[in-house]
PDB file of N, CA and C in Angstrom:
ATOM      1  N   UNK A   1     146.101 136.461  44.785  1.00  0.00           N
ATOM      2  CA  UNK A   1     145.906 135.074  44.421  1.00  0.00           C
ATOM      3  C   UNK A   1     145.695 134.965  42.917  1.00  0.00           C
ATOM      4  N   UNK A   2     146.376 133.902  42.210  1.00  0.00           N
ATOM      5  CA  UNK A   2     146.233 133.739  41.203  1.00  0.00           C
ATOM      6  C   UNK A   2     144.684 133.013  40.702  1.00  0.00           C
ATOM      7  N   UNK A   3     144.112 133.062  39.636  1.00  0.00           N
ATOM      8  CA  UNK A   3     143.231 131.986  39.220  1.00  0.00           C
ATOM      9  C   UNK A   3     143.515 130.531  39.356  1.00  0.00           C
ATOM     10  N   UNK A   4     143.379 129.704  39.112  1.00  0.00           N
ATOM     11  CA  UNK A   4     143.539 128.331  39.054  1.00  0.00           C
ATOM     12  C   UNK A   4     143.685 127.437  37.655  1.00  0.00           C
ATOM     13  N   UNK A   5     142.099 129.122  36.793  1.00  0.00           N
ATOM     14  CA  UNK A   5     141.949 128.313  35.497  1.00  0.00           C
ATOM     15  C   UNK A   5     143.030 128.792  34.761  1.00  0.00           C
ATOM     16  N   UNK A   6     143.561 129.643  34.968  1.00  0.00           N
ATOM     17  CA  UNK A   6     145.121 130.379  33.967  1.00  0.00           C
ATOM     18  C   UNK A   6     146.277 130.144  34.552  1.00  0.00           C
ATOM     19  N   UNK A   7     146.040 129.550  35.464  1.00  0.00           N
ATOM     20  CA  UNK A   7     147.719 129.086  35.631  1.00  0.00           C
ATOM     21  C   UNK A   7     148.273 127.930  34.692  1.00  0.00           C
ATOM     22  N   UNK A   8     148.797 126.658  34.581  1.00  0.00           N
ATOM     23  CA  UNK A   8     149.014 125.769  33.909  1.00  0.00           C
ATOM     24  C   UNK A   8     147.792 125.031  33.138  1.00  0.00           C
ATOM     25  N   UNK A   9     147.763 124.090  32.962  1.00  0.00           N
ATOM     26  CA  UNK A   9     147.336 123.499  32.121  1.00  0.00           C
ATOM     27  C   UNK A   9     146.915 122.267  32.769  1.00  0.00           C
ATOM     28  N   UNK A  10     145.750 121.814  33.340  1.00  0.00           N
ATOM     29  CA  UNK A  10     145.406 120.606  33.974  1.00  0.00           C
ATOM     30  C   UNK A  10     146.551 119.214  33.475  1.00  0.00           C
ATOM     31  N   UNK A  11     146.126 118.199  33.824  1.00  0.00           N
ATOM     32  CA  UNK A  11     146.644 117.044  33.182  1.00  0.00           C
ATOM     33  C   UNK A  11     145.901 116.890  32.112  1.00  0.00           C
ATOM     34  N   UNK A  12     146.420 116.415  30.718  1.00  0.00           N
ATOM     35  CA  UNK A  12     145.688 115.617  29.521  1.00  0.00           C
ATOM     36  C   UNK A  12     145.641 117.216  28.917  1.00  0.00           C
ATOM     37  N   UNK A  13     145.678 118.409  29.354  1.00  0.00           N
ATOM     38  CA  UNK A  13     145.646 119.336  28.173  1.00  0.00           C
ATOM     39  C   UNK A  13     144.167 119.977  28.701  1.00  0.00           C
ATOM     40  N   UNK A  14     143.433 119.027  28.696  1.00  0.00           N
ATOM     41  CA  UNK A  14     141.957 119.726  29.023  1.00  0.00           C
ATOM     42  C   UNK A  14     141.825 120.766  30.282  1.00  0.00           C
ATOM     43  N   UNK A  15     141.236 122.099  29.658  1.00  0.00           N
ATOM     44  CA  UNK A  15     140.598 122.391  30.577  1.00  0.00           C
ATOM     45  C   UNK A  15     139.267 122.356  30.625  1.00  0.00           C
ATOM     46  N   UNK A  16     139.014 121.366  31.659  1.00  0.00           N
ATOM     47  CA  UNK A  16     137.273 121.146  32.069  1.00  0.00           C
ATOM     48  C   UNK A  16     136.661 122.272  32.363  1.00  0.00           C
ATOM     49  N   UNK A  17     136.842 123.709  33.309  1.00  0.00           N
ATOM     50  CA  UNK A  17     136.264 124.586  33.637  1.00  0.00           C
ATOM     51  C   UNK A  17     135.915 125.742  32.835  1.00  0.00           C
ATOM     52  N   UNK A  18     136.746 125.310  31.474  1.00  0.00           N
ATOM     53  CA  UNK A  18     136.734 126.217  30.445  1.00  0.00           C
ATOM     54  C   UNK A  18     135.881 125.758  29.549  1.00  0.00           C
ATOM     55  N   UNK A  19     135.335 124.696  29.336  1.00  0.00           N
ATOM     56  CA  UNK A  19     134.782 123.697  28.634  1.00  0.00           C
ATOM     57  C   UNK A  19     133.020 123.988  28.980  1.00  0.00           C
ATOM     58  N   UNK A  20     133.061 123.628  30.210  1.00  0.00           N
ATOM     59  CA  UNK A  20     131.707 124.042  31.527  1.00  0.00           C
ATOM     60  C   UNK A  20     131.579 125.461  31.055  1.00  0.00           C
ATOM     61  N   UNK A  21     131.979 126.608  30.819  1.00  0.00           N
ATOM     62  CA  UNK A  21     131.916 127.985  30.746  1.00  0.00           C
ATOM     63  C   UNK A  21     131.621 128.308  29.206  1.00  0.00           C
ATOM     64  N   UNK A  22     132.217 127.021  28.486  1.00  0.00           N
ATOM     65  CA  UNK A  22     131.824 127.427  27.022  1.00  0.00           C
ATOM     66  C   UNK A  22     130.590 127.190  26.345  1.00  0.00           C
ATOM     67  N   UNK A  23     130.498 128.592  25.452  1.00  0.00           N
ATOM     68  CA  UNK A  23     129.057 128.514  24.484  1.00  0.00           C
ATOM     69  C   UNK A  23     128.366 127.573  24.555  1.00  0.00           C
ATOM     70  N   UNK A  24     128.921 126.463  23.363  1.00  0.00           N
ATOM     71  CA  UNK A  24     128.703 125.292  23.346  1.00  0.00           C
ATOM     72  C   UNK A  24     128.097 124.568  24.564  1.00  0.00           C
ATOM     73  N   UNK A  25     128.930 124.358  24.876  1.00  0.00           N
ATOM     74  CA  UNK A  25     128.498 123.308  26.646  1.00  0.00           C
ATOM     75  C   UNK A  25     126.954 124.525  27.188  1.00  0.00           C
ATOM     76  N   UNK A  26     127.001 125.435  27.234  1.00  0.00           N
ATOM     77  CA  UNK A  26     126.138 126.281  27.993  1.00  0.00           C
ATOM     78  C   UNK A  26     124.366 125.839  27.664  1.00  0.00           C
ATOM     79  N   UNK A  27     124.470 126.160  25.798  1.00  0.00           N
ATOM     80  CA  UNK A  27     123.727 126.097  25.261  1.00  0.00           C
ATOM     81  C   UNK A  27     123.399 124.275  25.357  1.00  0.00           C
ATOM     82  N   UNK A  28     124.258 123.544  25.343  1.00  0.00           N
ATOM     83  CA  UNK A  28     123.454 121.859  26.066  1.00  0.00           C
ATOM     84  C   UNK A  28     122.947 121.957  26.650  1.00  0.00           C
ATOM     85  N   UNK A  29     123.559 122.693  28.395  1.00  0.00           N
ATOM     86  CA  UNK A  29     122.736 122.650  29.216  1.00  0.00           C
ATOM     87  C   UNK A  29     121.560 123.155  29.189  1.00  0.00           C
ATOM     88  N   UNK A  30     121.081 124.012  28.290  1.00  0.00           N
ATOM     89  CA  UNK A  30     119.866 125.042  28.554  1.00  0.00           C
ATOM     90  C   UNK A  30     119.143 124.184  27.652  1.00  0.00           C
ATOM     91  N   UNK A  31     119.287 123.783  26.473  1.00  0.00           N
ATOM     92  CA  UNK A  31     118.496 122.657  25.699  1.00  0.00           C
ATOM     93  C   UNK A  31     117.808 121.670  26.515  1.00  0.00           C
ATOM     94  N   UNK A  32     119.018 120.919  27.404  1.00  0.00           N
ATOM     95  CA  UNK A  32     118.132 119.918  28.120  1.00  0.00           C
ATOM     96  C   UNK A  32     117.045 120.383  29.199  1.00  0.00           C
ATOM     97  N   UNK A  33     117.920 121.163  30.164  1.00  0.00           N
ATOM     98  CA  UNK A  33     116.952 121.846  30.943  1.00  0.00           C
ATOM     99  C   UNK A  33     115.734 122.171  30.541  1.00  0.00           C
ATOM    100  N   UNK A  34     115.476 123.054  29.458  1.00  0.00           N
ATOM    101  CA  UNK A  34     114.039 123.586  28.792  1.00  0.00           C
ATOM    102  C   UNK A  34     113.370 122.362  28.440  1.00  0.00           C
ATOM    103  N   UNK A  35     113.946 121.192  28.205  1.00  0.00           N
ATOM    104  CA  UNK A  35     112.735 120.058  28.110  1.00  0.00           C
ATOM    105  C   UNK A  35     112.568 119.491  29.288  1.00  0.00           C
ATOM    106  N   UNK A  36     113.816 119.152  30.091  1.00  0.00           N
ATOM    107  CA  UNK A  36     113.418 118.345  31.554  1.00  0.00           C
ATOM    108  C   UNK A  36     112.940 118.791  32.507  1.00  0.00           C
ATOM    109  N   UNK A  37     113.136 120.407  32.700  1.00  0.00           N
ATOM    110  CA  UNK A  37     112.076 120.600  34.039  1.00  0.00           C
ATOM    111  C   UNK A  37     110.495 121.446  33.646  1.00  0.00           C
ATOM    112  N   UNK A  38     110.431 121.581  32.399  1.00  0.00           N
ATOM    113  CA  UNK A  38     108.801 121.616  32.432  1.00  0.00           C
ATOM    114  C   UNK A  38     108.223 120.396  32.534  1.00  0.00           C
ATOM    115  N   UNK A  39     108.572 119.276  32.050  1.00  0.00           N
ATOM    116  CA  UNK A  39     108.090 118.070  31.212  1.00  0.00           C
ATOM    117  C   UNK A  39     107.910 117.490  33.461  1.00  0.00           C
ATOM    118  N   UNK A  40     109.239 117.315  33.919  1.00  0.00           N
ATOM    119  CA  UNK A  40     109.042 117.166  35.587  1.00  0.00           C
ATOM    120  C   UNK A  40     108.282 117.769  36.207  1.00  0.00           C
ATOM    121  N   UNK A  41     107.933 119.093  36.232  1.00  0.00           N
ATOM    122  CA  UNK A  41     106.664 119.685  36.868  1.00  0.00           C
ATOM    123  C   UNK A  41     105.795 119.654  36.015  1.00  0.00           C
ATOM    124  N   UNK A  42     105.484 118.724  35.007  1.00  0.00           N
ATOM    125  CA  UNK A  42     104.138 118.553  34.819  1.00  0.00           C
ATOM    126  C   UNK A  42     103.783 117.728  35.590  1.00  0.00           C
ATOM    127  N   UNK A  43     104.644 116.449  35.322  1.00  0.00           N
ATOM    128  CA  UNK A  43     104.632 114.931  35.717  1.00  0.00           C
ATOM    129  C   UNK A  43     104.245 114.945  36.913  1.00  0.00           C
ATOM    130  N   UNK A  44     105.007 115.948  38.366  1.00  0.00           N
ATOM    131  CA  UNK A  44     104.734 116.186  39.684  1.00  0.00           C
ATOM    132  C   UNK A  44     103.071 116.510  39.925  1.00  0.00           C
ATOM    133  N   UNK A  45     102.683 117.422  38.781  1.00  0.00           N
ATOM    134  CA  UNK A  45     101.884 117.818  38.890  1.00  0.00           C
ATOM    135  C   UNK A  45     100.523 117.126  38.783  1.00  0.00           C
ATOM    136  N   UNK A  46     100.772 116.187  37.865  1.00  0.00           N
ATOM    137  CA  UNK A  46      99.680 115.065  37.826  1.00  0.00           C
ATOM    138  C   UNK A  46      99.980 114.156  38.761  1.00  0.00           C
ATOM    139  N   UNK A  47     101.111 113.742  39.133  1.00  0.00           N
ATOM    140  CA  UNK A  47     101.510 112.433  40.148  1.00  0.00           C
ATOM    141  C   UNK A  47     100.833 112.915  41.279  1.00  0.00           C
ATOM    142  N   UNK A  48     101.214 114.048  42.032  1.00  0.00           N
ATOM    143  CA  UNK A  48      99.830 114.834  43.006  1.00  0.00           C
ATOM    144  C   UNK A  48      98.688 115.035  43.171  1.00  0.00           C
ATOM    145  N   UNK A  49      98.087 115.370  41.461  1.00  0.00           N
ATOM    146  CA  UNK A  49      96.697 115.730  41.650  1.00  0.00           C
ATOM    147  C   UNK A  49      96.464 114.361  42.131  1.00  0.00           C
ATOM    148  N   UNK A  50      96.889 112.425  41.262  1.00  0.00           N
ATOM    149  CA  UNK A  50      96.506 111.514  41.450  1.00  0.00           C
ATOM    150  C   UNK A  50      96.435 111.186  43.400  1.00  0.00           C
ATOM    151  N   UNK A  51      97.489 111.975  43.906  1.00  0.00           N
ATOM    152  CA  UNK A  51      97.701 111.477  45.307  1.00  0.00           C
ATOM    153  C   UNK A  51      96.624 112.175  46.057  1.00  0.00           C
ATOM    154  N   UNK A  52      96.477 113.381  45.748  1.00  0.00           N
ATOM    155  CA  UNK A  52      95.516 114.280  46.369  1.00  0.00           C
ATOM    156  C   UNK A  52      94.282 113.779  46.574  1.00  0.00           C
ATOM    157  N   UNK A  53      93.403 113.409  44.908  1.00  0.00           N
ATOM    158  CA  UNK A  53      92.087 112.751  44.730  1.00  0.00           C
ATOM    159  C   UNK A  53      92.396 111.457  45.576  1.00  0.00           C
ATOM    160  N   UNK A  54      93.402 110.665  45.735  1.00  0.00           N
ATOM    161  CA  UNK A  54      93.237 109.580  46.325  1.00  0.00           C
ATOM    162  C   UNK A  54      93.150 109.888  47.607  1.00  0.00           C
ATOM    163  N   UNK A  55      93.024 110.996  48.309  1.00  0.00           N
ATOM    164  CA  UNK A  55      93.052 111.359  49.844  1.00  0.00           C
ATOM    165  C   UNK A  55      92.092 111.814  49.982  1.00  0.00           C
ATOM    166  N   UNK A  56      91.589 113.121  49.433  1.00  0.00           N
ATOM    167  CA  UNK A  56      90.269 114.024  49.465  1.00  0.00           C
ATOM    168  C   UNK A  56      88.976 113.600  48.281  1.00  0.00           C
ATOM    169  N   UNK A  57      89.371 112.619  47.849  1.00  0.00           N
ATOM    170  CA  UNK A  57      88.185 112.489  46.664  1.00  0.00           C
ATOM    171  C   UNK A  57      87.905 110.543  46.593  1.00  0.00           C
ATOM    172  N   UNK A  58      87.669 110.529  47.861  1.00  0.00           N
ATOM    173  CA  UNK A  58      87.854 108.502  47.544  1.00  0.00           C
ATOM    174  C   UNK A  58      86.561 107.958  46.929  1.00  0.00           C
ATOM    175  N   UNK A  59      85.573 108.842  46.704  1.00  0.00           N
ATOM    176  CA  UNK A  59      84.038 108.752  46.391  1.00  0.00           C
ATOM    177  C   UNK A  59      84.242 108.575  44.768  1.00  0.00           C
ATOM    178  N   UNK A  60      85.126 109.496  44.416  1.00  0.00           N
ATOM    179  CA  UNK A  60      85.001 110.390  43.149  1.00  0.00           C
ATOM    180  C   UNK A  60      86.286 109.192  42.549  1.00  0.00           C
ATOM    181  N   UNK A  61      87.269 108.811  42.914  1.00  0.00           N
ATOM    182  CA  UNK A  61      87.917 107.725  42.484  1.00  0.00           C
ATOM    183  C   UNK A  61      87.645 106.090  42.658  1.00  0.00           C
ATOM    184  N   UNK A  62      86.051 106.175  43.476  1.00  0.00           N
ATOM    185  CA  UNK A  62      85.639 104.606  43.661  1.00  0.00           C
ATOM    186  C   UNK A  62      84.780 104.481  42.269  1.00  0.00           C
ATOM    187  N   UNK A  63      84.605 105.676  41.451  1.00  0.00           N
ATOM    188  CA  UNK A  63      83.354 105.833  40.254  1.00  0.00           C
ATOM    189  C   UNK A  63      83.634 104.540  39.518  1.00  0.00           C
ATOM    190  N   UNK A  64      82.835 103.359  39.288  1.00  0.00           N
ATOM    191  CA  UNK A  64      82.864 102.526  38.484  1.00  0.00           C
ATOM    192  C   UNK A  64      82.564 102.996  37.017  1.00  0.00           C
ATOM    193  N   UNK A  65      83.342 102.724  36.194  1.00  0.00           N
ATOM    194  CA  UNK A  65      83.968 102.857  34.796  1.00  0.00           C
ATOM    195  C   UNK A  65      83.070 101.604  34.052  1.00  0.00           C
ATOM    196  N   UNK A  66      83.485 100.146  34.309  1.00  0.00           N
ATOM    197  CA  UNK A  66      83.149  99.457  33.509  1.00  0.00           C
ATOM    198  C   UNK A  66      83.474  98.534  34.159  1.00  0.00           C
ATOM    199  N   UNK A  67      82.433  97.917  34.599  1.00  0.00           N
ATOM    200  CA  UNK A  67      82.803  96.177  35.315  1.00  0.00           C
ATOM    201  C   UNK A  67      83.313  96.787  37.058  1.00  0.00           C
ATOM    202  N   UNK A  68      84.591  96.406  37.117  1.00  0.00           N
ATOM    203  CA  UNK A  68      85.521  96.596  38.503  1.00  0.00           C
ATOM    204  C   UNK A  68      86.219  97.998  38.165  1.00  0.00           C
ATOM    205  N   UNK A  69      86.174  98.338  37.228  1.00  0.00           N
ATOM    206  CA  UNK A  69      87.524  99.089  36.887  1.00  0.00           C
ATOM    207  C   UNK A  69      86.800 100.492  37.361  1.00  0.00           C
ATOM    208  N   UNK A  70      87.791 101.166  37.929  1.00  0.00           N
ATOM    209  CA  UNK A  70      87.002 102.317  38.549  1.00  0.00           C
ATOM    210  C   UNK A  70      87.904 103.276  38.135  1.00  0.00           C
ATOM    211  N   UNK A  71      87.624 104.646  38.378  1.00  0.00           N
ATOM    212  CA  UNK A  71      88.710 106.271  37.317  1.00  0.00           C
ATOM    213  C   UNK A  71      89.664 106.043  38.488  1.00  0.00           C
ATOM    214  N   UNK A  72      89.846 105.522  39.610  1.00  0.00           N
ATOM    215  CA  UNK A  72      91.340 105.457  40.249  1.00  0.00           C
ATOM    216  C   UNK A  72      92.098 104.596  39.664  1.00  0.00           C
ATOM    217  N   UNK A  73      91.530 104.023  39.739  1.00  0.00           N
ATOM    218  CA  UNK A  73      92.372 102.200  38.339  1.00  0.00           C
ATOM    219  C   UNK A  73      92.934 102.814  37.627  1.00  0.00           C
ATOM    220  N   UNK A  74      91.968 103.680  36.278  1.00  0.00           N
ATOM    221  CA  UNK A  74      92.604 103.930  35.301  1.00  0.00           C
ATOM    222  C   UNK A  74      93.508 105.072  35.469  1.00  0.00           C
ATOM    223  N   UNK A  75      93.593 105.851  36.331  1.00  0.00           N
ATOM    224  CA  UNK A  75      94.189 106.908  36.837  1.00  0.00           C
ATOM    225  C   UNK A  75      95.544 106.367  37.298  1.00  0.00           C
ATOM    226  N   UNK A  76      95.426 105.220  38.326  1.00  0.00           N
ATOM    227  CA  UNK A  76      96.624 104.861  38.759  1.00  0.00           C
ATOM    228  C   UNK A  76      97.376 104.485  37.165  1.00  0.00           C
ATOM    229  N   UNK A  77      96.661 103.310  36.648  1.00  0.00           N
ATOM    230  CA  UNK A  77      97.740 102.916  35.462  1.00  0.00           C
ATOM    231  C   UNK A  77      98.182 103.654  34.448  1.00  0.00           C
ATOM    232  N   UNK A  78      97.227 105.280  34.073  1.00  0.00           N
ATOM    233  CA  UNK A  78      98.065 106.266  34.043  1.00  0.00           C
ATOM    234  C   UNK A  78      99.310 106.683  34.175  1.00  0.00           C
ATOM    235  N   UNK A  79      99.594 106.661  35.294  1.00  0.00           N
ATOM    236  CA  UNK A  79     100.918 106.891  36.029  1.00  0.00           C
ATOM    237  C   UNK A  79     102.029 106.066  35.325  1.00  0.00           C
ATOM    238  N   UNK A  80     101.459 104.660  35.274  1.00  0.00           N
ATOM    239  CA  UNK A  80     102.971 104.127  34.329  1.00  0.00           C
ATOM    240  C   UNK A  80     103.128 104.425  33.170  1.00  0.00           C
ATOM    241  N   UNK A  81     101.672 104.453  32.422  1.00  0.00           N
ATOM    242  CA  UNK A  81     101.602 104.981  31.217  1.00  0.00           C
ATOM    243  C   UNK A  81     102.099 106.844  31.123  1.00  0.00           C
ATOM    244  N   UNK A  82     102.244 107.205  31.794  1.00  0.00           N
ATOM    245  CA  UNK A  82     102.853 108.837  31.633  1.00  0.00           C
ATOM    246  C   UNK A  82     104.367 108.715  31.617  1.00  0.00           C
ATOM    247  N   UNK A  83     104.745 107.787  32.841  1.00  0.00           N
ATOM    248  CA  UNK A  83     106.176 107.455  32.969  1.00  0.00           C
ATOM    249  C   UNK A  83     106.900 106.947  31.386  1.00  0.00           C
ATOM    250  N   UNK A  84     106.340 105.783  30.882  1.00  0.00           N
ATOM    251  CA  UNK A  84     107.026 104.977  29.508  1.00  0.00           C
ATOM    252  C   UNK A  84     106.825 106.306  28.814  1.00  0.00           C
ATOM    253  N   UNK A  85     105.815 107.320  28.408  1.00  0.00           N
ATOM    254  CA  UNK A  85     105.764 108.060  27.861  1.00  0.00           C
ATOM    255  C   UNK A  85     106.982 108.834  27.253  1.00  0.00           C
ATOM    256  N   UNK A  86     107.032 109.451  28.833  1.00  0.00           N
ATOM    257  CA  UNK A  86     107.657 110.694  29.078  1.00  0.00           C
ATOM    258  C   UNK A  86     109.479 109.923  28.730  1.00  0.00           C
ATOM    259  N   UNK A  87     109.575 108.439  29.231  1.00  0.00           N
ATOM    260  CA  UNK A  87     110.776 108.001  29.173  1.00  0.00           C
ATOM    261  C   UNK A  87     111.484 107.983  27.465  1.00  0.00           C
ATOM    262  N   UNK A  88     110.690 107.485  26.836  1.00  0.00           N
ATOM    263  CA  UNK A  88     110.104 107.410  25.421  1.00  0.00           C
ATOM    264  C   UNK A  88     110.613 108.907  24.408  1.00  0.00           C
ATOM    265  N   UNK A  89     110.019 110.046  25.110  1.00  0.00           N
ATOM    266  CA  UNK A  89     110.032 111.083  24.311  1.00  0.00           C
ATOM    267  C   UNK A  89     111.210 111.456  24.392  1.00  0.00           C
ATOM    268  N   UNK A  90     111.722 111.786  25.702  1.00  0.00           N
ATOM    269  CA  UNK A  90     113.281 112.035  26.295  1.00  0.00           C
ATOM    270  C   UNK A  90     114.295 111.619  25.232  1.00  0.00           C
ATOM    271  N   UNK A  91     114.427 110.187  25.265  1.00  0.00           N
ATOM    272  CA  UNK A  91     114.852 109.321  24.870  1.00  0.00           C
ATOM    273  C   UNK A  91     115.127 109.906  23.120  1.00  0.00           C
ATOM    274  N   UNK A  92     113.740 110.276  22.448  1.00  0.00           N
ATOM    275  CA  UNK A  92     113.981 110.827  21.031  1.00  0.00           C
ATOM    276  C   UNK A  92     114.656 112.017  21.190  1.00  0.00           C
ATOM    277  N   UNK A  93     113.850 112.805  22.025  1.00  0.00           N
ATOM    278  CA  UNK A  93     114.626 114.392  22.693  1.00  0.00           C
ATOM    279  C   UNK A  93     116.399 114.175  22.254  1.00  0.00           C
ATOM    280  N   UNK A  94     116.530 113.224  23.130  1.00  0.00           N
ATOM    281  CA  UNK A  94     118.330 113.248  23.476  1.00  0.00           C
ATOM    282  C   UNK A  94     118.634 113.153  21.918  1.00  0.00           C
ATOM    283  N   UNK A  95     118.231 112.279  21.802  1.00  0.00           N
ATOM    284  CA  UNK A  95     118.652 111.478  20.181  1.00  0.00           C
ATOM    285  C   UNK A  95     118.991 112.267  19.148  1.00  0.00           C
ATOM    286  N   UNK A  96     118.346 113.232  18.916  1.00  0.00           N
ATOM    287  CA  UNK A  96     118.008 114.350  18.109  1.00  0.00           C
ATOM    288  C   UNK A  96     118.897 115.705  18.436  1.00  0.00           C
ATOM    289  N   UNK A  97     118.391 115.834  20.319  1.00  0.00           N
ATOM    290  CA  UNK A  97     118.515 117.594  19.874  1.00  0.00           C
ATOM    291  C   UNK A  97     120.413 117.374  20.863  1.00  0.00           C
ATOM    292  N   UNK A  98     120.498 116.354  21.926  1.00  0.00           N
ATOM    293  CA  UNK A  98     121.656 116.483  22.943  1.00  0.00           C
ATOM    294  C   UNK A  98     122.739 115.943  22.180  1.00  0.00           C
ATOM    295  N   UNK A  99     122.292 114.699  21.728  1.00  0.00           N
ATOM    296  CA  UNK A  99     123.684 113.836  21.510  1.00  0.00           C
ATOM    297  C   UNK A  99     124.467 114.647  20.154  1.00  0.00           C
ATOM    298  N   UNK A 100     124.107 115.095  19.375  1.00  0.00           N
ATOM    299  CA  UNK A 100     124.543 115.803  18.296  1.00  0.00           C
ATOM    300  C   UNK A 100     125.362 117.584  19.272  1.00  0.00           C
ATOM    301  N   UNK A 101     124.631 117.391  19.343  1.00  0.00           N
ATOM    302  CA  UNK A 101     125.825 118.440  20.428  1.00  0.00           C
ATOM    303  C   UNK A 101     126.622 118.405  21.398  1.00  0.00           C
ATOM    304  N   UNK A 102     126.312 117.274  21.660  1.00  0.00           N
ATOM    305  CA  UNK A 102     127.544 116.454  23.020  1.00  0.00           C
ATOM    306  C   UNK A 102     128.447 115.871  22.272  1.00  0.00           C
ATOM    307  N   UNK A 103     128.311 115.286  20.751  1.00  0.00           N
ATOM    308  CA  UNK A 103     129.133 114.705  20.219  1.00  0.00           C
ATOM    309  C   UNK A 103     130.121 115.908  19.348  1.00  0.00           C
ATOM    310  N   UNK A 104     129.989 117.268  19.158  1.00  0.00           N
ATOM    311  CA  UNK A 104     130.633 117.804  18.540  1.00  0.00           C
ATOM    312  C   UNK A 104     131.154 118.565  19.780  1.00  0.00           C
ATOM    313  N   UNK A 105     131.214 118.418  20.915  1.00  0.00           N
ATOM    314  CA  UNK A 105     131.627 118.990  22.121  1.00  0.00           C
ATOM    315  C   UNK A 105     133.156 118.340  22.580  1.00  0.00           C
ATOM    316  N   UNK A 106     132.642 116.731  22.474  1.00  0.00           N
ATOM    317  CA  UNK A 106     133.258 115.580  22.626  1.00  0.00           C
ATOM    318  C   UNK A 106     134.196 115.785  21.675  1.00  0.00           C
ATOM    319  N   UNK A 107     133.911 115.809  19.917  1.00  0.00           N
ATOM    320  CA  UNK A 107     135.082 115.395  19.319  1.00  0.00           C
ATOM    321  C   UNK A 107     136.278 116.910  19.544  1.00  0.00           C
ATOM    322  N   UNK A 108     136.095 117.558  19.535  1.00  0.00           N
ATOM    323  CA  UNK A 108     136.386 119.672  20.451  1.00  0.00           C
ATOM    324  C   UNK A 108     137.740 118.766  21.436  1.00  0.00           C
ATOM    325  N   UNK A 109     136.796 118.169  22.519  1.00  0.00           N
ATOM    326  CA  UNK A 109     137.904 117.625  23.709  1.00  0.00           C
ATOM    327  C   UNK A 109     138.735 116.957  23.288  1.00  0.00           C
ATOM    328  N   UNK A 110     138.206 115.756  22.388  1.00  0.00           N
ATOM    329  CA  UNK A 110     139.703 114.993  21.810  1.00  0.00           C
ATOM    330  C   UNK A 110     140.475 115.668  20.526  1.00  0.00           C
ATOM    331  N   UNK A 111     139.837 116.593  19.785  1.00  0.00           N
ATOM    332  CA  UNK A 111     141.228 117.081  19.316  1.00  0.00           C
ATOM    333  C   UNK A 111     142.048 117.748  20.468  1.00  0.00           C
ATOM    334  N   UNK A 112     141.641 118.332  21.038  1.00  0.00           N
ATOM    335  CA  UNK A 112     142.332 119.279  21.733  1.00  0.00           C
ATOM    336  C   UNK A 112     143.441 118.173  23.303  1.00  0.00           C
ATOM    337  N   UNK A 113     143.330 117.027  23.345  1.00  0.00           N
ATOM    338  CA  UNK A 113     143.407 116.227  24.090  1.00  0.00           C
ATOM    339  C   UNK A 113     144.556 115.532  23.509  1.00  0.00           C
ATOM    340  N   UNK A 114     144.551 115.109  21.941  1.00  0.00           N
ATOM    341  CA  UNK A 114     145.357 114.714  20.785  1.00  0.00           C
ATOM    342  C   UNK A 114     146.403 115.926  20.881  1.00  0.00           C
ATOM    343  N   UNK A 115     145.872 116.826  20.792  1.00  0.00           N
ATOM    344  CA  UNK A 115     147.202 118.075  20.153  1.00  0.00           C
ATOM    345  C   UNK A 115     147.972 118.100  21.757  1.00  0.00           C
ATOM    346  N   UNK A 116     147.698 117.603  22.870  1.00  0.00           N
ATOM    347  CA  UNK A 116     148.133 118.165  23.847  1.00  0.00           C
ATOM    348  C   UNK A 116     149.399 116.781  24.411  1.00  0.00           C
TER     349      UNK A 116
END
C-alpha cells in the first residue's frame, strides 16, 4: 500500500497532513497546550474545592463575612470572577504568543496555495 501523504497532491496544492506534522504547527500546539491545560486543572480544581465545601462544609460556608454576605457568597462570585479572569488572560496569551505564529503558518499556506 502506498501512503496517501506522497502520492499526489491534495486539491489547492496544500498538504494539510504535512502542515499538522510540521515544526511550526507542532510547536503552536504545545504553546497553547502548556497554558490551557494547567490554567483548566487549576480552574477544575477550585470549581470543586467550591462544590465540595458546598456539600461537606455548609457550616463553614454559612460564616457571615459582613452583613448577609457569607465566604460561600463570596466564594460563589469568585467563580465568575476566576472565569472573566482566566477568559481575559487567554485572550492576551493568544494575542501575543498564538496568533503571531498562526499567522506566519497561515501566510506558509498561502504562498504555497498561490504557487500551486
Amino acid at each position: 500500500m502506498s501512503d496517501p501523504r506522497t502520492d499526489t497532491a491534495p486539491p489547492g496544492g496544500i498538504d494539510y497532513i504535512a502542515v499538522e506534522e510540521s515544526a511550526p504547527f507542532q510547536t503552536l500546539k504545545r504553546t497553547q497546550r502548556s497554558f490551557v491545560f494547567p490554567l483548566s486543572i487549576a480552574f477544575l480544581v477550585w470549581y470543586f474545592a467550591y462544590v465540595l465545601l458546598s456539600s461537606f462544609a455548609p457550616e463553614f460556608m454559612a460564616q457571615r463575612v459582613w452583613g448577609d454576605i457569607t465566604i460561600g457568597l463570596l466564594l460563589g462570585l469568585g467563580q465568575f470572577v476566576t472565569t472573566f479572569v482566566i477568559t481575559m488572560t487567554y485572550v492576551s496569551f493568544a494575542n501575543r504568543k498564538l496568533d503571531p505564529q498562526s499567522a506566519q503558518i497561515r501566510a506558509e499556506l498561502e504562498k504555497q496555495g498561490d504557487a500551486a
